[in-house]
N, C-alpha and C. Protein backbone atom coordinates (compact mmCIF):
# COMPACT_ATOMS: atom_id res chain seq x y z
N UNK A 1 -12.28 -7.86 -3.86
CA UNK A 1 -11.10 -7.42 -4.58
C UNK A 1 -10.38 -8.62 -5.20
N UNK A 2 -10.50 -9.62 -4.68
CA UNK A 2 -9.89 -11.09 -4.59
C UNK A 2 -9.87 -11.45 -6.26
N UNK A 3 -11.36 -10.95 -6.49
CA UNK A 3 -12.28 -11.47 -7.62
C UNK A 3 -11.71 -10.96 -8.96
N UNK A 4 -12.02 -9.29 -8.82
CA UNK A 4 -11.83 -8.43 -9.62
C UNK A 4 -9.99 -8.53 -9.75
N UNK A 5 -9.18 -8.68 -8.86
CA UNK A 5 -7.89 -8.99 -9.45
C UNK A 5 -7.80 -10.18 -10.36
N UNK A 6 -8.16 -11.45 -9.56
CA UNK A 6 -8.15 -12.72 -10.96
C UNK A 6 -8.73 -12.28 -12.13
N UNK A 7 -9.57 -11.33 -12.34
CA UNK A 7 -9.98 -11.36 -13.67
C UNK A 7 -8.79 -10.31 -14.02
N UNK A 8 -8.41 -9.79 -13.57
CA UNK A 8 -7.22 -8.65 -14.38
C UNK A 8 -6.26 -9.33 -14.52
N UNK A 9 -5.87 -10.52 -13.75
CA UNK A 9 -4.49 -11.14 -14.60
C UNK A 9 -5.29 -11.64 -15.41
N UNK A 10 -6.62 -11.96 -15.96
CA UNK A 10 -6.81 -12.69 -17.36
C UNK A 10 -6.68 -12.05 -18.17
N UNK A 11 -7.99 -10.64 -17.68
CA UNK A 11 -8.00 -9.85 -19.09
C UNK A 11 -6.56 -9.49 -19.99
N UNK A 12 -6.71 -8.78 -21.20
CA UNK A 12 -6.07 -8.58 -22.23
C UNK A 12 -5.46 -7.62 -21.69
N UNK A 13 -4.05 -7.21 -21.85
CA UNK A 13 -3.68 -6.17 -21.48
C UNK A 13 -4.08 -4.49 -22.44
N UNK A 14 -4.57 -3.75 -20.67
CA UNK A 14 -4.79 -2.29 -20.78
C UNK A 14 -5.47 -1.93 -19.78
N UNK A 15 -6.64 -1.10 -19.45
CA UNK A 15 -7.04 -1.33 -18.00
C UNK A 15 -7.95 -2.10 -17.70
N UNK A 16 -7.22 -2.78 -16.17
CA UNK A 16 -7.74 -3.68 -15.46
C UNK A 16 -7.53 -4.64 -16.31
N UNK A 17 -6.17 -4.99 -17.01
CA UNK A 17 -5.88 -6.18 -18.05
C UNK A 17 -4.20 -6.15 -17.73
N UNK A 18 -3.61 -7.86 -17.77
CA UNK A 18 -2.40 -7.93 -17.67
C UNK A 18 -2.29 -9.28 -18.60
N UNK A 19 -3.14 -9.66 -18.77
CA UNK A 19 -2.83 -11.44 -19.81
C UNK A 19 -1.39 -11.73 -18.93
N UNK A 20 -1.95 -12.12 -17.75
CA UNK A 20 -0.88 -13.25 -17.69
C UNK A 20 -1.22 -14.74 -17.86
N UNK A 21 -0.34 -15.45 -18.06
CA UNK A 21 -0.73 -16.92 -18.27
C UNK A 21 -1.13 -17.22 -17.16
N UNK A 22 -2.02 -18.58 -17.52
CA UNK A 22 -2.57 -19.23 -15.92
C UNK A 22 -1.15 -19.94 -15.52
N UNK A 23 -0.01 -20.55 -15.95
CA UNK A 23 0.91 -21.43 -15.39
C UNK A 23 1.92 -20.04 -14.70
N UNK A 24 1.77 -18.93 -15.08
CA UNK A 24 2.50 -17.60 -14.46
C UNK A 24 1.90 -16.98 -13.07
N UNK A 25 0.74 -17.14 -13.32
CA UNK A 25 0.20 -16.91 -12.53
C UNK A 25 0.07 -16.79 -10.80
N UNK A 26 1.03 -18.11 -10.38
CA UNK A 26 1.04 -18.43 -9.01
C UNK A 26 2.66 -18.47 -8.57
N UNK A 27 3.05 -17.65 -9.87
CA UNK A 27 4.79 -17.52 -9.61
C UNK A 27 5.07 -16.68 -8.38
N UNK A 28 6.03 -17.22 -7.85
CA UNK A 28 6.88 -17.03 -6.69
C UNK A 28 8.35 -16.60 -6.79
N UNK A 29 8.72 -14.91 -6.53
CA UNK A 29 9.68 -14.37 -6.53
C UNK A 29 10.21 -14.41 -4.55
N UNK A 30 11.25 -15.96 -4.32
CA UNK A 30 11.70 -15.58 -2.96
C UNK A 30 13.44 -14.27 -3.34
N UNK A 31 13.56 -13.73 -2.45
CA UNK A 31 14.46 -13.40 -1.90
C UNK A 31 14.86 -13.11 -0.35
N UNK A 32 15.82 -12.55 0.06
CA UNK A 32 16.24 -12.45 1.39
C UNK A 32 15.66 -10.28 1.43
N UNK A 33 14.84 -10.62 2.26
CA UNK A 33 14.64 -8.41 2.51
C UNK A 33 15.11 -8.70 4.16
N UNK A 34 16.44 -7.72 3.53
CA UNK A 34 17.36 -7.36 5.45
C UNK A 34 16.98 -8.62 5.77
N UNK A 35 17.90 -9.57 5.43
CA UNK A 35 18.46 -10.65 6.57
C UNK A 35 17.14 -12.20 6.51
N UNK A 36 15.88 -11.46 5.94
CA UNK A 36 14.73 -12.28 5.94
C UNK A 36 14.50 -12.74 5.19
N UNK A 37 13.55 -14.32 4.78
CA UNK A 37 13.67 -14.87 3.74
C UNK A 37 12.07 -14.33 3.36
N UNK A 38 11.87 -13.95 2.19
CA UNK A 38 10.49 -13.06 1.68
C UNK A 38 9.98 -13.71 0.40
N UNK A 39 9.10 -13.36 0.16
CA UNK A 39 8.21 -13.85 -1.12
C UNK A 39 7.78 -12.34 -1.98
N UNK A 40 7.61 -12.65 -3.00
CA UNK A 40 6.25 -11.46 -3.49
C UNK A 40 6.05 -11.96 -4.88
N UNK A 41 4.48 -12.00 -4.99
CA UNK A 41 3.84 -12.70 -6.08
C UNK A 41 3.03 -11.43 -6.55
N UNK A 42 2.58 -11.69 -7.60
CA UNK A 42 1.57 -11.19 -8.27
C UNK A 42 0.37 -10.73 -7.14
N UNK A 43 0.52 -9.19 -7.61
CA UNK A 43 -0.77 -8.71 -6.10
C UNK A 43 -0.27 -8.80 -4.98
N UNK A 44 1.46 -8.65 -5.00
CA UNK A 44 1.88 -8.34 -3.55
C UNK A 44 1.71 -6.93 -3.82
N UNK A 45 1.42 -6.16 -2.23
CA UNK A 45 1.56 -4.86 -2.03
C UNK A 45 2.87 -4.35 -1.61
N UNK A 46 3.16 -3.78 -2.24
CA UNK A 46 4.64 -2.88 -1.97
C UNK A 46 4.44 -1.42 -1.64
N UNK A 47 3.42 -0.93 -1.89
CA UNK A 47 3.09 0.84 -1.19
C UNK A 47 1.90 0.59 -0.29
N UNK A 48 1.85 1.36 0.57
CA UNK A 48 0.28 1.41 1.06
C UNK A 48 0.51 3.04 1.62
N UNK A 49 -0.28 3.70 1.31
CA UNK A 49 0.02 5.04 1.48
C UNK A 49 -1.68 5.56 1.73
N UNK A 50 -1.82 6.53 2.86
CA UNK A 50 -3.00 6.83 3.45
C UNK A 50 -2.33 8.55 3.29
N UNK A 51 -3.00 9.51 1.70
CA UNK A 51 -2.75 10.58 1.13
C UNK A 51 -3.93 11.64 1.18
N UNK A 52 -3.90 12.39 1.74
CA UNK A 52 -5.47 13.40 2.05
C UNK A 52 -5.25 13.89 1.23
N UNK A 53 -5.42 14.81 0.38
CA UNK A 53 -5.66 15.97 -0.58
C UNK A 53 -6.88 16.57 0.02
N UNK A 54 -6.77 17.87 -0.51
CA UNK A 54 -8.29 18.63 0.13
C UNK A 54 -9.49 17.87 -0.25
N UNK A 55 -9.43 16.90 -1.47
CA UNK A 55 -10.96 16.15 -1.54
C UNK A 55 -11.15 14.86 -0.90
N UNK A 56 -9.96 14.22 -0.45
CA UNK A 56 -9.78 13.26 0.65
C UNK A 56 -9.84 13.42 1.96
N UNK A 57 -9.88 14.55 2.10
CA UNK A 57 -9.74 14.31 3.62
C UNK A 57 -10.93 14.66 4.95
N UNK A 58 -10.47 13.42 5.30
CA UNK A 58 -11.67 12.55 6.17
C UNK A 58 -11.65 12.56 7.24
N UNK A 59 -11.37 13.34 8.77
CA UNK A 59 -10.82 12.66 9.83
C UNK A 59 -11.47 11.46 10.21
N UNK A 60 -12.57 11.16 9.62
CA UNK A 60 -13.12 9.76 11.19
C UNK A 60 -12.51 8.54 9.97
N UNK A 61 -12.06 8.46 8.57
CA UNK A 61 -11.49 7.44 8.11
C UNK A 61 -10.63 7.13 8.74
N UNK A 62 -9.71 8.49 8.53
CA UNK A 62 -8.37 8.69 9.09
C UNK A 62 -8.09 7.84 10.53
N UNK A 63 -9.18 8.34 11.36
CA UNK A 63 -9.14 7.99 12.75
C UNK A 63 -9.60 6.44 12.61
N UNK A 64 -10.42 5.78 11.73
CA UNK A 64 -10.47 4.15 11.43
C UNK A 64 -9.44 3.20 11.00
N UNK A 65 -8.33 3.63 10.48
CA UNK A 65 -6.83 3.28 10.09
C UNK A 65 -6.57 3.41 11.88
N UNK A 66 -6.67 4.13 12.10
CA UNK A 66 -5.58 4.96 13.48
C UNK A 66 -6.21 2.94 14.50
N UNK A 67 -7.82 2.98 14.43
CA UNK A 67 -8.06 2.48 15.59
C UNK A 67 -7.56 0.44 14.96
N UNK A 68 -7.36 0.59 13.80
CA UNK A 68 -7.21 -0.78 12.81
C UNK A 68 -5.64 -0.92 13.16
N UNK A 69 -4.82 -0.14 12.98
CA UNK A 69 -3.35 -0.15 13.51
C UNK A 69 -3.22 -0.31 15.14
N UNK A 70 -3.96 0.23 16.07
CA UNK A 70 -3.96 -0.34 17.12
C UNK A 70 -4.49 -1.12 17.70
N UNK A 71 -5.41 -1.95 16.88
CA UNK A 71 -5.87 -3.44 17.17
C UNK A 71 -4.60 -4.25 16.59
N UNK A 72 -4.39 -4.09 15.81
CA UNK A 72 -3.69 -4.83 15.06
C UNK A 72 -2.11 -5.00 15.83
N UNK A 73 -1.66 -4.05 16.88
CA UNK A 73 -0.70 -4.08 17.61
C UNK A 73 -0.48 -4.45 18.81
N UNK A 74 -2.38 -4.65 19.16
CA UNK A 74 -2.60 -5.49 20.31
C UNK A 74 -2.92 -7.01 19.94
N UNK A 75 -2.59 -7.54 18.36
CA UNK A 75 -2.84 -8.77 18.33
C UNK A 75 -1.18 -9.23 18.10
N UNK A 76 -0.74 -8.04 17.97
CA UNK A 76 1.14 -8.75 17.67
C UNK A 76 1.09 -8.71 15.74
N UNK A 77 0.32 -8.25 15.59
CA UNK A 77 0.43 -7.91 13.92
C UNK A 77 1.25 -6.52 13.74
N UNK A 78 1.61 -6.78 12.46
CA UNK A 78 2.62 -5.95 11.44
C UNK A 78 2.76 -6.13 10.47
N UNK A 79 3.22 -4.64 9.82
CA UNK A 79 2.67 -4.26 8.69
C UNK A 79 4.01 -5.35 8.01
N UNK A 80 4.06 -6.03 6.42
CA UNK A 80 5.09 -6.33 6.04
C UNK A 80 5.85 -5.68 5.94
N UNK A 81 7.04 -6.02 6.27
CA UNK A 81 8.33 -5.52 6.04
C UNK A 81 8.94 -4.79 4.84
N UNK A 82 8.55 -5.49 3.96
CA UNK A 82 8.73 -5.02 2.50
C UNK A 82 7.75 -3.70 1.76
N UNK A 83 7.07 -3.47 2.81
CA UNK A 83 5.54 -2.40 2.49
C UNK A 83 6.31 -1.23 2.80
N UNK A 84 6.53 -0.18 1.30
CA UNK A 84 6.51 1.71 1.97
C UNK A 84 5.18 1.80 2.11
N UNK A 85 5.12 2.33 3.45
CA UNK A 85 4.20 2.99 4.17
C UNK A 85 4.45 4.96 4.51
N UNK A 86 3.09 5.22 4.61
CA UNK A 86 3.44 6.61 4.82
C UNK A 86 1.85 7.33 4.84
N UNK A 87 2.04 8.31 5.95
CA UNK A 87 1.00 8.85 6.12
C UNK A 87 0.78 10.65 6.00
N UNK A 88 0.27 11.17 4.85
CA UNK A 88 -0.18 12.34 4.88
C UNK A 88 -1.38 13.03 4.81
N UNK A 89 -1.69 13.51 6.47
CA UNK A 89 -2.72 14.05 6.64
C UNK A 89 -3.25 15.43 5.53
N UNK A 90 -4.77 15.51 5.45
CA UNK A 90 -4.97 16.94 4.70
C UNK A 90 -4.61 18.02 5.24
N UNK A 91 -4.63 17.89 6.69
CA UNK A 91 -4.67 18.92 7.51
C UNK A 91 -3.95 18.76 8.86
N UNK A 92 -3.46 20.18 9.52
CA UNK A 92 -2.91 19.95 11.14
C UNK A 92 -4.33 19.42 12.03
N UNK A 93 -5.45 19.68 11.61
CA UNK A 93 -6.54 19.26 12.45
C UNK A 93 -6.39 17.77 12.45
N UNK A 94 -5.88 16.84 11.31
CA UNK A 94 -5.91 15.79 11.24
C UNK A 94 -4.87 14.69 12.35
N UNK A 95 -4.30 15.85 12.19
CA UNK A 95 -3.18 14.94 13.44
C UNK A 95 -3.46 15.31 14.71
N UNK A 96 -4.10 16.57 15.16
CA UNK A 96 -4.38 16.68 15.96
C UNK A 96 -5.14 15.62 16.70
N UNK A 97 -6.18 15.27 15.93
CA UNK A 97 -7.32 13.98 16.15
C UNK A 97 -6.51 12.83 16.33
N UNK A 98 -5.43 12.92 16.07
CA UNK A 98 -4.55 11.77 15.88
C UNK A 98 -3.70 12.00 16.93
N UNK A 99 -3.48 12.83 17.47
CA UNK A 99 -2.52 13.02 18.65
C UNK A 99 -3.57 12.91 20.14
N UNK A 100 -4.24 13.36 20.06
CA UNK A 100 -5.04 13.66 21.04
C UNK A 100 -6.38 12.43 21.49
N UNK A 101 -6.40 11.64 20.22
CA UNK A 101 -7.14 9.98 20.60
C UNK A 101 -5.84 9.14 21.16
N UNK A 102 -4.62 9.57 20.44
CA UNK A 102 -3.78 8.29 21.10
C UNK A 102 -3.14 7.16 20.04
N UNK A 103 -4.35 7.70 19.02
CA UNK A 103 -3.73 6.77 17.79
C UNK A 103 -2.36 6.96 16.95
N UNK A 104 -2.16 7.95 16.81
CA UNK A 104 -1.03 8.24 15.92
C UNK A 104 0.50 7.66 16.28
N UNK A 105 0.02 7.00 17.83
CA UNK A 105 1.09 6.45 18.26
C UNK A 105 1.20 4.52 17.46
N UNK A 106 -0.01 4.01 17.24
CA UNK A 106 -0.11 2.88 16.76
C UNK A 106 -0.15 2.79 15.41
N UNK A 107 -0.27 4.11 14.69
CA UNK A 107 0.08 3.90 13.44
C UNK A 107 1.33 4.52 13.14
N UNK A 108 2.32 4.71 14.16
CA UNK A 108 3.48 5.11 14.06
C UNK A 108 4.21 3.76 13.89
N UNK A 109 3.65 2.74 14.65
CA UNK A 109 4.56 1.40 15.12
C UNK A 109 4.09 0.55 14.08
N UNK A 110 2.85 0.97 13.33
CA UNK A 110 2.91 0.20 11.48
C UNK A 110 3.58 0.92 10.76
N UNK A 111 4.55 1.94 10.73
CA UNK A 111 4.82 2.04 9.75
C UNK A 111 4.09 3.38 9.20
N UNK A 112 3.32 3.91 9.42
CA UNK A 112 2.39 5.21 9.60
C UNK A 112 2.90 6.48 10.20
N UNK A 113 4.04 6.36 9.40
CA UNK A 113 4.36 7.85 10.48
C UNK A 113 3.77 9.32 9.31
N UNK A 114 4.04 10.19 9.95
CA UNK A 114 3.34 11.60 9.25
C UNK A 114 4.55 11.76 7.79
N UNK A 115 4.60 11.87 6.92
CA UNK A 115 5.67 12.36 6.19
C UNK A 115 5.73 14.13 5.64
N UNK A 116 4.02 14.47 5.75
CA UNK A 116 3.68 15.65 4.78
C UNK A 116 2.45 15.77 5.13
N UNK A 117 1.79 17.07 4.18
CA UNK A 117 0.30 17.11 4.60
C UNK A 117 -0.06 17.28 3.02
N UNK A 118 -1.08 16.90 2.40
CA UNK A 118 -1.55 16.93 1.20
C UNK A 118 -0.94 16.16 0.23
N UNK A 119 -0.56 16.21 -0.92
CA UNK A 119 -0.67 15.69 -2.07
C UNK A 119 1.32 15.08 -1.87
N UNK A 120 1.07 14.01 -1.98
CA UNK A 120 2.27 13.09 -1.93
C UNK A 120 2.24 11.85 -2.86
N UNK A 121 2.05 10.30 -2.33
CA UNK A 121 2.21 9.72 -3.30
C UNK A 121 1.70 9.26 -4.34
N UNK A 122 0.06 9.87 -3.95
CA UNK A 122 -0.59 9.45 -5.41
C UNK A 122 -0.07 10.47 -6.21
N UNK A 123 0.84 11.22 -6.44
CA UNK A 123 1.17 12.05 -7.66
C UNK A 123 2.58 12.01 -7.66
N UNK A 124 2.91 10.38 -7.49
CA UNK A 124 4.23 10.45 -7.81
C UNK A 124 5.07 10.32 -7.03
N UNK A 125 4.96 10.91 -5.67
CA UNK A 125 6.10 11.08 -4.77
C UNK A 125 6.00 10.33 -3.99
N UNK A 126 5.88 9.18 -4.30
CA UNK A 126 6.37 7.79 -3.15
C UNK A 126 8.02 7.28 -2.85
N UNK A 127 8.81 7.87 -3.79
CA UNK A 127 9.93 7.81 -3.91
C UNK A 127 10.45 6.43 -3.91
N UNK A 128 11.30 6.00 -3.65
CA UNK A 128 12.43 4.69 -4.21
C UNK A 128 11.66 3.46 -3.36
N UNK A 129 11.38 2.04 -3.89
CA UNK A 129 11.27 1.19 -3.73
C UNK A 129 12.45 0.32 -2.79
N UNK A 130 12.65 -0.49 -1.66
CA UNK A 130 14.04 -0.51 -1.21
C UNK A 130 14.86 -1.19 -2.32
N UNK A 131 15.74 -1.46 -2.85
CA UNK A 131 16.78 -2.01 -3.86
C UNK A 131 16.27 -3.44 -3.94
N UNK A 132 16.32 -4.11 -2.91
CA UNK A 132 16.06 -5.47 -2.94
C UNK A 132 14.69 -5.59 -4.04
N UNK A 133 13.47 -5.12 -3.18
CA UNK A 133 12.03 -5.24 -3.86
C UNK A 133 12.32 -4.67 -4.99
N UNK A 134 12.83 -3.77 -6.12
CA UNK A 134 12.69 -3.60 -6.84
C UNK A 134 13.26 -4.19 -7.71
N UNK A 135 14.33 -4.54 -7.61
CA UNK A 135 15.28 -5.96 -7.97
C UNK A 135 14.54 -6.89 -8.79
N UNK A 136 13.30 -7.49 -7.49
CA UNK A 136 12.95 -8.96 -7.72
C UNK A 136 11.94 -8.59 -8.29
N UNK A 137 10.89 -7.47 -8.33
CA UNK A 137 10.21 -7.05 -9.39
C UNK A 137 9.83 -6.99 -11.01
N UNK A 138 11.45 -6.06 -10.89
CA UNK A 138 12.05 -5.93 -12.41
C UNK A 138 12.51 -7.49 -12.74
N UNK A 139 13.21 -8.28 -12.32
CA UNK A 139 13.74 -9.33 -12.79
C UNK A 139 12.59 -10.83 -13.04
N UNK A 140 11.75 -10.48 -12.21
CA UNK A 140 10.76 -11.41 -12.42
C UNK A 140 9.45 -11.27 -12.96
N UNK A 141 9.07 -9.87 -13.39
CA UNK A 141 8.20 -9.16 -14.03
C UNK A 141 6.77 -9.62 -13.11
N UNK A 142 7.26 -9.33 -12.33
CA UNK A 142 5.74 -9.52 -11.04
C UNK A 142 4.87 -8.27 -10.88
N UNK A 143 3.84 -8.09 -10.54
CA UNK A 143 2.65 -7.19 -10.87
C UNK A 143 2.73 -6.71 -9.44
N UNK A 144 3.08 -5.81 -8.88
CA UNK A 144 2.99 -5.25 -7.70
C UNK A 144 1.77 -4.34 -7.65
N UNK A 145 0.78 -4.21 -6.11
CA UNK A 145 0.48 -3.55 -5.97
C UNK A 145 0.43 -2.25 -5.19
N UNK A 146 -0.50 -1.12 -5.39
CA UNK A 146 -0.32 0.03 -4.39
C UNK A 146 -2.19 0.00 -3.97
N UNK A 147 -1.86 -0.23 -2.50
CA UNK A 147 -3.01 0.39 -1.94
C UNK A 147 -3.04 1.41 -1.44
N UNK A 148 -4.16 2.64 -1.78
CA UNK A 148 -4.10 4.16 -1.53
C UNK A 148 -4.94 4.86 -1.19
N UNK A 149 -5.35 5.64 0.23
CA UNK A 149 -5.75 6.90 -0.35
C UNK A 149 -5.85 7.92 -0.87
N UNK A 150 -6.53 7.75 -1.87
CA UNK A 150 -5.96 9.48 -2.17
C UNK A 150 -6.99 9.24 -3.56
N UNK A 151 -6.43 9.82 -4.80
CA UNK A 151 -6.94 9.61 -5.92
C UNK A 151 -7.14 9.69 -7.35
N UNK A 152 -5.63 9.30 -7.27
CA UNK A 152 -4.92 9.13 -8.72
C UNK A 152 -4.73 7.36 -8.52
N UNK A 153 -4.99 7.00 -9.57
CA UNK A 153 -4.40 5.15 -9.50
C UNK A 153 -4.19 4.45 -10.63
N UNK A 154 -3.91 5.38 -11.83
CA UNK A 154 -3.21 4.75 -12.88
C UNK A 154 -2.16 3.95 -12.87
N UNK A 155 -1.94 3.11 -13.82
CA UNK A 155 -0.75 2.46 -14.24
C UNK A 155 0.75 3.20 -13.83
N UNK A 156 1.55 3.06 -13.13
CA UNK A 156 2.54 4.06 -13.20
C UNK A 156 2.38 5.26 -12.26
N UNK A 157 1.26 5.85 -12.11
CA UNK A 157 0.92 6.85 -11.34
C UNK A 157 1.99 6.71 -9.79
N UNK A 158 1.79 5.98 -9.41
CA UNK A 158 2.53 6.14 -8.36
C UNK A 158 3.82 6.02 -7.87
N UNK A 159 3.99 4.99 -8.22
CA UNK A 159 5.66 4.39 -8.90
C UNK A 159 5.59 3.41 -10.43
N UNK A 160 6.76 3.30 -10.53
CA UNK A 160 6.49 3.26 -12.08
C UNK A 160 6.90 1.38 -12.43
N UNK A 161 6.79 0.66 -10.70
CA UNK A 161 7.13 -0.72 -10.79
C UNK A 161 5.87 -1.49 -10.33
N UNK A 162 5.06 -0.21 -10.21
CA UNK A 162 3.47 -1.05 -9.39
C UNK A 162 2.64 -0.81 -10.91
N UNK A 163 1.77 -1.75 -11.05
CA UNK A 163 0.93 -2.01 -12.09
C UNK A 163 -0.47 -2.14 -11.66
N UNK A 164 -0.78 -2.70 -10.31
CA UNK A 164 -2.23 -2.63 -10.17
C UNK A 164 -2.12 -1.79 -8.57
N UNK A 165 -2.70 -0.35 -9.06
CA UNK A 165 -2.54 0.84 -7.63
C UNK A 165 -4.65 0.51 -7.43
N UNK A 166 -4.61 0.09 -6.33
CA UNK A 166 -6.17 0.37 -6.12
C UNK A 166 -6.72 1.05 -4.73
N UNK A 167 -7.88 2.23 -4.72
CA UNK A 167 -7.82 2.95 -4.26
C UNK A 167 -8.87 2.38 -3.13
N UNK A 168 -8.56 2.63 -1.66
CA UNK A 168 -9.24 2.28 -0.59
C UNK A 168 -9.33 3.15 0.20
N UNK A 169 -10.16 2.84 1.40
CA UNK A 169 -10.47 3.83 2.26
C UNK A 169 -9.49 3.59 3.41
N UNK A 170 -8.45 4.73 4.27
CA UNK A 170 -7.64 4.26 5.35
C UNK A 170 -7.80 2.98 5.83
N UNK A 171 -8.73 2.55 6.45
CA UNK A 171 -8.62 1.04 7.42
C UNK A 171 -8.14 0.18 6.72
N UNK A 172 -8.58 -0.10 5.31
CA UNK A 172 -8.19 -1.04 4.53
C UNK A 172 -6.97 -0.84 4.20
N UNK A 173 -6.36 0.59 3.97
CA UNK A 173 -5.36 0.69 3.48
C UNK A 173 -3.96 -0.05 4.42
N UNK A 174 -4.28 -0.10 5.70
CA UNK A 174 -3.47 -0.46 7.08
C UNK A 174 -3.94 -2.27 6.77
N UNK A 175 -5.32 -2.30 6.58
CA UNK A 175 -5.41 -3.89 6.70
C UNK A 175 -4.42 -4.60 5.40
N UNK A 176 -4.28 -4.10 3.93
CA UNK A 176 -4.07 -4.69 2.99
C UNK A 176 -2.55 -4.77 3.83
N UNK A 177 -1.83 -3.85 4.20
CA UNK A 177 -0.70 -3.44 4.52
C UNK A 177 -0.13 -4.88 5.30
N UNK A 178 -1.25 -5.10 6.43
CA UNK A 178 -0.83 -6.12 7.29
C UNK A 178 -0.53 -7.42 6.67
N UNK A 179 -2.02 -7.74 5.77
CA UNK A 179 -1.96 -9.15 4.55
C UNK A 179 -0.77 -9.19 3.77
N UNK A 180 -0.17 -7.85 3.36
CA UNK A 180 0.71 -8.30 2.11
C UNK A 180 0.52 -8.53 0.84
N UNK A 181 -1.15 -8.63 1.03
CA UNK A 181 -1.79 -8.44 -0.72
C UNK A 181 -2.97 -7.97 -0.63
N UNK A 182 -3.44 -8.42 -2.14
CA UNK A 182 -4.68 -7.58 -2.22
C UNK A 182 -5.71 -8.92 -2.42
């Protein structure tokens, strides 16, 4: 992914194109998020959203996020601070699997809690960015990303301050979450 993003800040802008300059490139937007001193550059993640729709939905992905969030809580990792997170299963079977392995409790403590079942933020309904992150976004014209399941990932599609939304399978979606980028 590392790869295929550097070439999208080269390309020309349209898809999978942003022409940014190479001296823009490694720009650094700090501010303070709640009390903390934060960064977000180009290919920071600001959504990570794990969205079933009836053609998404997977339980043993589902349940690979579940077991990636609770490694990840037995190493003292967390999700960034600055990351909306949110989890909507396709189905009550889905949480069930999720209640009944044990996991839904470790992807509760990333940031993974249930919000809905089906079609949420890839169609839009990720709702408000916190004030701060969107702030330093808009003001510094930084390329945010959304990592997602689900499967809409246009320009805008999801929120209308993320520019590169790319679509992954749960585990990753929890791992990008933890990194902070893509």
């Amino acid at each position: 992914m590392k790869r295929d993003w550097n070439s999208c800040l080269n390309n020309k802008v349209g898809f999978k194109g942003f022409t940014v300059s190479k001296a823009a490139q490694g720009k650094v937007a700090k501010f303070p998020f709640h009390g903390q001193p934060t960064e977000l550059r180009h290919g920071s993640v600001v959504i990570a959203a794990i969205t079933c729709c009836t053609n998404t939905s997977n339980p043993s992905v589902i349940l690979g996020a579940g077991l990636v969030a609770k490694k990840a809580c037995e190493l003292g990792l967390q999700v960034k601070p600055w990351i909306k997170t949110s989890l909507a299963p396709g189905s009550g079977v889905v949480t069930k699997f999720l209640l009944q392995s044990g996991l839904q409790e470790y992807l509760n403590k990333q940031g993974y809690n249930i919000v809905g079942y089906g079609c949420t933020t890839c169609i839009g309904n990720s709702g408000d960015l916190d004030e701060s992150v969107a702030t330093v976004i808009s003001e510094n014209d930084i390329i945010t990303s959304v990592v997602l399941y689900g499967n809409q990932n246009f320009e805008g599609r999801v929120h209308a301050l993320t520019r590169a939304n790319y679509l992954v399978y749960p585990p990753l979606v929890v791992a990008y979450a933890l990194a902070g980028t893509k």
